[in-house]
Protein backbone atom coordinates (compact mmCIF):
# COMPACT_ATOMS: atom_id res chain seq x y z
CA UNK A 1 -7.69 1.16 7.74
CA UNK A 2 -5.43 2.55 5.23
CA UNK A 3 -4.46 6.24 5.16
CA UNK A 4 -4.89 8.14 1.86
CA UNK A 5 -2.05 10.07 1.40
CA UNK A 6 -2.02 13.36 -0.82
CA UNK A 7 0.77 15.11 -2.16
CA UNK A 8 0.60 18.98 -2.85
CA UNK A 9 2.09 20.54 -5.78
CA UNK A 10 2.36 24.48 -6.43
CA UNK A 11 2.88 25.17 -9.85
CA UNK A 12 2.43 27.72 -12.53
CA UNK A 13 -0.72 27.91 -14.74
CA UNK A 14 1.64 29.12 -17.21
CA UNK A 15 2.44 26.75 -20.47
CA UNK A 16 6.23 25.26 -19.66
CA UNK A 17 8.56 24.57 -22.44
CA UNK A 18 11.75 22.94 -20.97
CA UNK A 19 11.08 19.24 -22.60
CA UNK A 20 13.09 18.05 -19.08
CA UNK A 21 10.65 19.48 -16.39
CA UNK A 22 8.06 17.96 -18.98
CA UNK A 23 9.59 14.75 -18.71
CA UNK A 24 10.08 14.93 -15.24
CA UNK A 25 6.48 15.90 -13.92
CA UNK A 26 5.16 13.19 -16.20
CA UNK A 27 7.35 10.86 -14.49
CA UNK A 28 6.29 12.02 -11.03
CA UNK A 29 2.79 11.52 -12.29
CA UNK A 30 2.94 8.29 -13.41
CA UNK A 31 4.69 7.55 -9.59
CA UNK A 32 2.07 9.06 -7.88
CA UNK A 33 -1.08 7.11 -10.26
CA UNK A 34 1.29 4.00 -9.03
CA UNK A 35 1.55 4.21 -5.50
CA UNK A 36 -2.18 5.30 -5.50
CA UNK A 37 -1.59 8.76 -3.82
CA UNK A 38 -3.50 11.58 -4.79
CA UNK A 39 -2.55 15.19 -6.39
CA UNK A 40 -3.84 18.06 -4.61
CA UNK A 41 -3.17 21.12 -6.91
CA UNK A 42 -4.71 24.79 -7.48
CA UNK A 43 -6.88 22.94 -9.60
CA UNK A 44 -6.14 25.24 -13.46
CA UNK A 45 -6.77 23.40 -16.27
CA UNK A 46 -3.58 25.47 -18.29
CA UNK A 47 0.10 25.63 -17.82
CA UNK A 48 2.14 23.00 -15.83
CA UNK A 49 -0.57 22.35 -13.50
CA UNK A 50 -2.62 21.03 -16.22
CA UNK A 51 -0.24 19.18 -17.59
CA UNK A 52 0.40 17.86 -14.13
CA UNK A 53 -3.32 16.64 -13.65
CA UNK A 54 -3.58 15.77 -17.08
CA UNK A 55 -1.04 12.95 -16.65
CA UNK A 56 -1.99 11.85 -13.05
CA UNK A 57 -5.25 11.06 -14.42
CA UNK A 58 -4.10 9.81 -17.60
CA UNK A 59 -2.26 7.23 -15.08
CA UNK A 60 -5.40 6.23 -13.72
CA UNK A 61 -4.56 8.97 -10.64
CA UNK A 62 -6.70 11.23 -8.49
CA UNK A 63 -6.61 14.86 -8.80
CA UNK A 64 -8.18 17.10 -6.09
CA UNK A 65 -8.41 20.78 -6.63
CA UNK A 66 -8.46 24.13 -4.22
CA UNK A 67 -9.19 27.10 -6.00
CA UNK A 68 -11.37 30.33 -4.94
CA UNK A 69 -14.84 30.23 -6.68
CA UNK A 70 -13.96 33.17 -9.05
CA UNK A 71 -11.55 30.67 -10.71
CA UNK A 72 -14.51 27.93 -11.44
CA UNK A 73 -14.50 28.56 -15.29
CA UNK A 74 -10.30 27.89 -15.37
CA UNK A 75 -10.57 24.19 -13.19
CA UNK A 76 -9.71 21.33 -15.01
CA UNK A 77 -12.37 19.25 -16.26
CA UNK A 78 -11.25 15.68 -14.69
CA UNK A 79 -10.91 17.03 -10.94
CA UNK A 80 -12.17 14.31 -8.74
CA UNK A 81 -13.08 17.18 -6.01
């Protein structure tokens, strides 16, 4: 039986700028899509995290969110969970 293995990433919900940290969560997104493990984020559909999921999934990735139920309306619309 094989394990699935889920990597959690704390980020802001703020938009980021820096074209390197861009570059280099996009990267880390297309590893994770690769090696088939799945993101596990605060689930915000803004700001790095977004970006984050957006390119996980755009990777053919799974994104898993855990966020309070007052922060429904903000969850990004291609959470798995």
């Amino acid at each position: 039986m094989t394990k699935t293995i889920r990597i959690s990433l704390f980020c802001s919900a703020r938009e980021v700028r820096d074209p390197r940290i861009l570059e280099q969560g996009a990267e880390f997104a297309r590893e994770l899509a690769d090696r088939k493990w799945e993101l596990l984020c605060g689930g915000e559909r803004s700001g790095l995290m977004g970006y984050m999921a957006d390119h996980v999934l755009a990777a053919g990735g799974v994104v898993r969110g855990i966020a309070p139920e007052s922060l429904a309306s903000h969850l990004h619309p291609g959470l798995h969970e």
